[in-house]
C-alpha atoms as a PDB file:
ATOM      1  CA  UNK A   1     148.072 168.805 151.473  1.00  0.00           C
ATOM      2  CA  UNK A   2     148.044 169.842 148.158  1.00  0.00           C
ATOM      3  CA  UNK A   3     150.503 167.007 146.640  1.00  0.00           C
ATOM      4  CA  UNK A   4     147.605 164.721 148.361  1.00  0.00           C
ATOM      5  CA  UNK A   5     145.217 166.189 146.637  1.00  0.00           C
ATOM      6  CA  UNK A   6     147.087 165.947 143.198  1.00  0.00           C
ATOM      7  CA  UNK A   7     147.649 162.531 143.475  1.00  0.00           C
ATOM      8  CA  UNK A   8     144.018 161.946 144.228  1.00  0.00           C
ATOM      9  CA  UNK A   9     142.182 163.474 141.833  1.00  0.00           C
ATOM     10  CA  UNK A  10     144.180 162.003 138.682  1.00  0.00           C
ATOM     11  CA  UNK A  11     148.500 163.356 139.131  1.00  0.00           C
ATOM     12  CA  UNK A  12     149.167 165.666 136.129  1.00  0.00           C
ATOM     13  CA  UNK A  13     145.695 165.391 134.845  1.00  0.00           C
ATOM     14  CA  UNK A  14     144.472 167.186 137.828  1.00  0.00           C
ATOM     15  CA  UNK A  15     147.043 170.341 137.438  1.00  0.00           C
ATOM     16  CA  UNK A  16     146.111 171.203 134.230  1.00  0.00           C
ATOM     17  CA  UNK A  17     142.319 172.112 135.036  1.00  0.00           C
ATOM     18  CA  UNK A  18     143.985 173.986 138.424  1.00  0.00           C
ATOM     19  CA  UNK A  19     146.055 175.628 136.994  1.00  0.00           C
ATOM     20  CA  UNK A  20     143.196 177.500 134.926  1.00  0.00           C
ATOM     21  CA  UNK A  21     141.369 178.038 137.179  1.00  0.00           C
ATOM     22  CA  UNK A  22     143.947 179.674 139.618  1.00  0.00           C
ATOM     23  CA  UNK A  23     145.556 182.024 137.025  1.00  0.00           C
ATOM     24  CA  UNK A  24     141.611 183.080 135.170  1.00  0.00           C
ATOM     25  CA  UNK A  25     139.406 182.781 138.615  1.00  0.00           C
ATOM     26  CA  UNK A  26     141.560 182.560 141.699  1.00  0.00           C
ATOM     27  CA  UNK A  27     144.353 184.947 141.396  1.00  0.00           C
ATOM     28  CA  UNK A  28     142.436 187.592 140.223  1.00  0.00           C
ATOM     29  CA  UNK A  29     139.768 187.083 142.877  1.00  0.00           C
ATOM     30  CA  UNK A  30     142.028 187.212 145.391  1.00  0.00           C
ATOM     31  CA  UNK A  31     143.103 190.205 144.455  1.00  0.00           C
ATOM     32  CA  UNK A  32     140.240 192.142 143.798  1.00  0.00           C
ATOM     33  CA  UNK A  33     139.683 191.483 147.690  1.00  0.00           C
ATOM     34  CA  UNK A  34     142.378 192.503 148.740  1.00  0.00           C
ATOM     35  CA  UNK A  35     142.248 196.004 146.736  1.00  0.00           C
ATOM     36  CA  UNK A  36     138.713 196.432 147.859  1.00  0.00           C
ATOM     37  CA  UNK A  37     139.812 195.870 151.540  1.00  0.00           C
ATOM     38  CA  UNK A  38     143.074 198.310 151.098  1.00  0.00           C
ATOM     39  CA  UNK A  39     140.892 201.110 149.579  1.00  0.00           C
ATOM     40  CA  UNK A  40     137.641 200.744 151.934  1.00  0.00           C
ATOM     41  CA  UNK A  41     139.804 200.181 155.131  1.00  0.00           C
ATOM     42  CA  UNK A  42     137.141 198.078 156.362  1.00  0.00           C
ATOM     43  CA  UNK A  43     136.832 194.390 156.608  1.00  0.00           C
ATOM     44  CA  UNK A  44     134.887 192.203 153.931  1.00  0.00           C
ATOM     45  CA  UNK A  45     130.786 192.971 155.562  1.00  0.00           C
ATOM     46  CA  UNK A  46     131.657 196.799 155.287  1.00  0.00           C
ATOM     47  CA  UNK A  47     133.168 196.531 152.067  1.00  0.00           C
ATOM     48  CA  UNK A  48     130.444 194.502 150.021  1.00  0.00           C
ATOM     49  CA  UNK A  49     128.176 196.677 151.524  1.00  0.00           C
ATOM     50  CA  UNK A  50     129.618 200.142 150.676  1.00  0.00           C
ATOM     51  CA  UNK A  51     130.304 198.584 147.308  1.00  0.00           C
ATOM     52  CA  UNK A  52     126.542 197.420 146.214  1.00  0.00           C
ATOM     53  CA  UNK A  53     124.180 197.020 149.375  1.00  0.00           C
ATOM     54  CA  UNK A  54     122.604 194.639 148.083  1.00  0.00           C
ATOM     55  CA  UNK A  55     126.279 192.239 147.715  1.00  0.00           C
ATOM     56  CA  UNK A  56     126.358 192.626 151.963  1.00  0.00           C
ATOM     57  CA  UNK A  57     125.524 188.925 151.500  1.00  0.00           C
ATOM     58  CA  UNK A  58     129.120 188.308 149.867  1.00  0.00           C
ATOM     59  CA  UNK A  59     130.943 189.624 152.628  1.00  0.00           C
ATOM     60  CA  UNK A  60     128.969 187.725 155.304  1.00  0.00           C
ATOM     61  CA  UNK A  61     129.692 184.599 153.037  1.00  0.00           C
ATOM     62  CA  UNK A  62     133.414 185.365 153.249  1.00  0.00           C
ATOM     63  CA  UNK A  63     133.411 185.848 156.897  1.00  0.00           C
ATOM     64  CA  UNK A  64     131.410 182.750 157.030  1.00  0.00           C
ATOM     65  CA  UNK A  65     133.834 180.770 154.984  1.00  0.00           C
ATOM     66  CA  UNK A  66     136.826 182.059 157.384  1.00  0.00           C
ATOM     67  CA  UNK A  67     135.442 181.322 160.271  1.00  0.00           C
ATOM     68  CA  UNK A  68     134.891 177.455 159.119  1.00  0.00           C
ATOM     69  CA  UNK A  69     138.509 177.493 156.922  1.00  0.00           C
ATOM     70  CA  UNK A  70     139.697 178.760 160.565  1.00  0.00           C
ATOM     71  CA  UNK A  71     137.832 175.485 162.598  1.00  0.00           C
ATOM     72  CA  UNK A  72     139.869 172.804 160.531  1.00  0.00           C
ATOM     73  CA  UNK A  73     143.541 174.570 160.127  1.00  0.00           C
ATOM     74  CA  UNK A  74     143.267 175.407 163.744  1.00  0.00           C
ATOM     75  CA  UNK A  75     143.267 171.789 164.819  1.00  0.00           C
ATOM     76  CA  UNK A  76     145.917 170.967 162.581  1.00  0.00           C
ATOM     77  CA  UNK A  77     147.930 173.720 164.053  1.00  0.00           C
ATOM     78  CA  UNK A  78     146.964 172.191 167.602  1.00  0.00           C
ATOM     79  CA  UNK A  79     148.435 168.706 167.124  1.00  0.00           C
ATOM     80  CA  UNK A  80     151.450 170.765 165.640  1.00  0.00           C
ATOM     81  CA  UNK A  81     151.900 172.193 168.674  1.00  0.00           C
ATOM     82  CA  UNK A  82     151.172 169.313 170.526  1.00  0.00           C
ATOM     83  CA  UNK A  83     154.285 167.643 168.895  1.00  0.00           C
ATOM     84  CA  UNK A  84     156.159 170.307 169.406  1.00  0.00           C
ATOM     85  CA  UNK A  85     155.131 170.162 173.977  1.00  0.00           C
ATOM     86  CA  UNK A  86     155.895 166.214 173.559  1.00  0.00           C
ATOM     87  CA  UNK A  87     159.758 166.948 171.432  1.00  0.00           C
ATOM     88  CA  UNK A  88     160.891 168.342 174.513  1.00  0.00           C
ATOM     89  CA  UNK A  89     161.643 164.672 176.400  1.00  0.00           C
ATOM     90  CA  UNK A  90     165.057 163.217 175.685  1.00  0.00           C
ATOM     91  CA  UNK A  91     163.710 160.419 173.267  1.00  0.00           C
ATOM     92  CA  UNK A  92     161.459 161.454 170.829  1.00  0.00           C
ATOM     93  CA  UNK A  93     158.079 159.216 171.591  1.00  0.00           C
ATOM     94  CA  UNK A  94     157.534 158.292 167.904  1.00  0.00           C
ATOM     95  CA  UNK A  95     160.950 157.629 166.778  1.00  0.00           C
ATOM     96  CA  UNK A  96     160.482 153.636 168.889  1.00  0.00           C
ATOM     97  CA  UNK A  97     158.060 151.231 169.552  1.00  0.00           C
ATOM     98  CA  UNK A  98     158.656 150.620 172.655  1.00  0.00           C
ATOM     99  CA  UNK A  99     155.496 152.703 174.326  1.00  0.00           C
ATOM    100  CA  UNK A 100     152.609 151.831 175.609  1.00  0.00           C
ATOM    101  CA  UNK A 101     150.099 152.681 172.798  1.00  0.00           C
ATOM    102  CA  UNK A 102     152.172 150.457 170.357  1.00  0.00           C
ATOM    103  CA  UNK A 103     150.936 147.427 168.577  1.00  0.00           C
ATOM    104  CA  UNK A 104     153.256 144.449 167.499  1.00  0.00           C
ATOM    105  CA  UNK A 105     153.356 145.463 163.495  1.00  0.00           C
ATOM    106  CA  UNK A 106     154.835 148.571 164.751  1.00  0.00           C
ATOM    107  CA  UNK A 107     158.533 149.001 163.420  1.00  0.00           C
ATOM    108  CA  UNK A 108     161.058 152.115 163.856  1.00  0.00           C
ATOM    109  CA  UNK A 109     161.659 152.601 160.567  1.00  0.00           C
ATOM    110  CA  UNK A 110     159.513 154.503 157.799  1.00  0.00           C
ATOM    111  CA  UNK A 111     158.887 151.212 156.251  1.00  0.00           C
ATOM    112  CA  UNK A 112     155.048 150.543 155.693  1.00  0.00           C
ATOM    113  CA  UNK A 113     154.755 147.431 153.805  1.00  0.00           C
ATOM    114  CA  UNK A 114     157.687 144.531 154.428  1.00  0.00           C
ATOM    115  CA  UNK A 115     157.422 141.979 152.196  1.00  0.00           C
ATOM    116  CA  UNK A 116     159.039 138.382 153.392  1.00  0.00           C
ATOM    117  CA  UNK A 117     160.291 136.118 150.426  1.00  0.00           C
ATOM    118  CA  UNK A 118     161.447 132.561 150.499  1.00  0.00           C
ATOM    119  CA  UNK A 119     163.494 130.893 147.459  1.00  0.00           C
ATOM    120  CA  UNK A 120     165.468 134.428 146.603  1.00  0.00           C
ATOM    121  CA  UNK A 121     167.498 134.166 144.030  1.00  0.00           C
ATOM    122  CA  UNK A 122     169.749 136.625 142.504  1.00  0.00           C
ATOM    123  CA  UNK A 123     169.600 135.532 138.906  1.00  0.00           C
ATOM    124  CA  UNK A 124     167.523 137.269 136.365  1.00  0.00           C
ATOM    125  CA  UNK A 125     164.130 135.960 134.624  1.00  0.00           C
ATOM    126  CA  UNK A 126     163.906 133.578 137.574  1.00  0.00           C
ATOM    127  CA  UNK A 127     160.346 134.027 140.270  1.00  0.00           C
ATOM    128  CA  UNK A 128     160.579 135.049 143.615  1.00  0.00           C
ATOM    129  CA  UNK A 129     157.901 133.115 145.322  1.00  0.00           C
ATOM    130  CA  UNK A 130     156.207 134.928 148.391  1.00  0.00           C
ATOM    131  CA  UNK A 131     155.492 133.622 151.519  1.00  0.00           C
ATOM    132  CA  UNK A 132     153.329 136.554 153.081  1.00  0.00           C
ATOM    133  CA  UNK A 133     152.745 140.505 152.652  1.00  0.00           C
ATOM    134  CA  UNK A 134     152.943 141.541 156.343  1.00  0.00           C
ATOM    135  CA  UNK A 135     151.473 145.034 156.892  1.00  0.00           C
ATOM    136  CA  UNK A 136     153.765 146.845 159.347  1.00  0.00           C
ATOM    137  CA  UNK A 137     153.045 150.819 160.727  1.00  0.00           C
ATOM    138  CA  UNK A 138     155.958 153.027 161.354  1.00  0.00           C
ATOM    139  CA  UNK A 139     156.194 154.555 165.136  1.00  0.00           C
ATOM    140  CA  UNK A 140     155.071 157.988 163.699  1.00  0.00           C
ATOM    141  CA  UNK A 141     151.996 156.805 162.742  1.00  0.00           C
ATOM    142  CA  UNK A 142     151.147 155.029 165.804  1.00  0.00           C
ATOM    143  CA  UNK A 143     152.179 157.762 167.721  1.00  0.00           C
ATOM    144  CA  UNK A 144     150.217 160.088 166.023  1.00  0.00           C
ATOM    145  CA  UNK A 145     146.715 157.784 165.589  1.00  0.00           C
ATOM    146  CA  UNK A 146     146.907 155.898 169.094  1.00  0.00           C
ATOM    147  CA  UNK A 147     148.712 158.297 171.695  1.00  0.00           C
ATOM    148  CA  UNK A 148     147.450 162.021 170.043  1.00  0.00           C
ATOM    149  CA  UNK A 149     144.536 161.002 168.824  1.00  0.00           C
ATOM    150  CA  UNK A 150     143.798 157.729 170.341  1.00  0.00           C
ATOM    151  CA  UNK A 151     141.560 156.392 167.421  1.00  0.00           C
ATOM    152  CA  UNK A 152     142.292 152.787 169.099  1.00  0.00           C
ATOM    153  CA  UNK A 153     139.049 153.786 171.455  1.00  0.00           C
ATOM    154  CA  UNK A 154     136.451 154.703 168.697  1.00  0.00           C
ATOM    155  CA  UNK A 155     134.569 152.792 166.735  1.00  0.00           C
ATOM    156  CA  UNK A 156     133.630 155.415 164.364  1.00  0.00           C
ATOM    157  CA  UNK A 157     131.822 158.997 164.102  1.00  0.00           C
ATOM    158  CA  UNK A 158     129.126 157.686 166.875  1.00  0.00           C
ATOM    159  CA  UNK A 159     131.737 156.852 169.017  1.00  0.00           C
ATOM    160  CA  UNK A 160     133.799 160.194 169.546  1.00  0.00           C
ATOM    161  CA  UNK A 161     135.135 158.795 173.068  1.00  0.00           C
ATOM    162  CA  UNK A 162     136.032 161.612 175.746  1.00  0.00           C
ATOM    163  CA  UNK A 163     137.707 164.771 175.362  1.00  0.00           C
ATOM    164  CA  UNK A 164     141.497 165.048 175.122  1.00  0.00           C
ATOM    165  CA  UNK A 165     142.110 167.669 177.596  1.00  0.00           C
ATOM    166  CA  UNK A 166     145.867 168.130 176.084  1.00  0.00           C
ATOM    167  CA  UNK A 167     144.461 168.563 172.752  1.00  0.00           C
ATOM    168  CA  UNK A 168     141.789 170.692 174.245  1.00  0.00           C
ATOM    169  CA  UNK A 169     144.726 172.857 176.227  1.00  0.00           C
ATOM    170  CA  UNK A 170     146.729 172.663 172.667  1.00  0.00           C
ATOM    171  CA  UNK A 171     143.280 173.927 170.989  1.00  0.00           C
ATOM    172  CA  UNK A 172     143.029 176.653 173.579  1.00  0.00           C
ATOM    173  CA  UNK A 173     146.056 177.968 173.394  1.00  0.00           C
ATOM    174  CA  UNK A 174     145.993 177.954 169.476  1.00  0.00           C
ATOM    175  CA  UNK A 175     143.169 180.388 169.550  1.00  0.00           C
ATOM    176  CA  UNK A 176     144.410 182.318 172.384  1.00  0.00           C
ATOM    177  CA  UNK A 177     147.418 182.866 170.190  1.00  0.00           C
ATOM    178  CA  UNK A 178     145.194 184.012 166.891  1.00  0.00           C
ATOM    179  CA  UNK A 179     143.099 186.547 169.136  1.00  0.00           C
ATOM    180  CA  UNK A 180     146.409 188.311 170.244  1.00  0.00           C
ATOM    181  CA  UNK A 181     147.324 187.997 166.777  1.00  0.00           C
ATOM    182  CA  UNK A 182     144.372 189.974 165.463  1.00  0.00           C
ATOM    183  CA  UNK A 183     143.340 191.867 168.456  1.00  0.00           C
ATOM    184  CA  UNK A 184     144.342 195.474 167.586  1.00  0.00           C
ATOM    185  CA  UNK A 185     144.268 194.633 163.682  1.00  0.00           C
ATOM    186  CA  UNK A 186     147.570 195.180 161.458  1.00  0.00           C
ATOM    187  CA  UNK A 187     149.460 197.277 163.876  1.00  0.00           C
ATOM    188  CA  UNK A 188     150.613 194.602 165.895  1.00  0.00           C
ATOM    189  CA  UNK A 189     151.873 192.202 163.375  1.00  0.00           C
ATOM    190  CA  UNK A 190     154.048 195.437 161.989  1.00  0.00           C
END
């Protein structure tokens, strides 16, 4: 995600401003949480509140912010898993295009664009005159946007379209997984 987000927001131009920031605001934040936490013992409401009563608002932001954070990397985790339920079949389903949820510009290979050329010629300072750009998918992609996610069926954000009970399942079991994680606190992860 974060190479995305690099390339986004302006490549090089981008890391220099970050990189500030990290090293003078983030680090150090970070930090100070964590000592806070390790010398209270108690989680971030507690804390802000032994610390100045009136900060109690800080820790409820924190928990706040956690609880959302949690909500988006907990889906991403789900369709992780999901991929990981559908690798168990003998052929991979998004390594061919030969599925049902596949459209004809889908191709095996990582290629996205394909470009066909007429008059090729392998001489130099001559033009190569083109026919046609043909966009083409790869059978990842397909796999991932019609058969996981099915975005084929939705016309946008007022169309959600039904729930995905394997996703759902997937979902499930993601947060069953974090409670167990976190039930009795630091003692179970060793």
């Amino acid at each position: 995600r974060f190479p995305y987000l690099c390339y986004k927001n302006g490549g090089g131009a981008f890391l220099v401003p970050y990189c500030i920031m990290l090293v003078v605001g983030g680090i150090p934040l970070f930090y100070m949480e964590l000592a806070l936490g390790q010398y209270h013992r108690k989680g971030a409401i507690t804390c802000w509140g032994r610390l100045v009563p009136l900060f109690k608002g800080i820790g409820y932001a924190v928990v706040l912010i956690a609880f959302y954070v949690d909500f988006y990397y907990n889906v991403i985790i789900a369709w992780a898993l999901r991929f990981f339920f559908a690798s168990f079949t003998t052929m991979l389903p998004w390594t061919n295009c030969d599925n049902e949820w596949n459209t004809p510009s889908c191709r095996p290979f990582e290629a996205v664009w394909e470009t066909n050329t007429t008059n090729r010629s392998r001489s130099r300072n001559t033009s190569v005159g083109l026919a046609q750009t043909t966009p083409f998918t790869s059978a990842a992609s397909e796999y991932f946007n019609r058969a996981i996610l099915e975005l084929q069926g939705s016309e946008g954000l007022h169309d959600l379209g039904a729930i995905k009970w394997d996703m759902a399942l997937c979902l499930l079991a993601v947060y069953i997984i974090c409670y167990f994680s976190l039930w009795k606190g630091i003692s179970t992860s060793g």
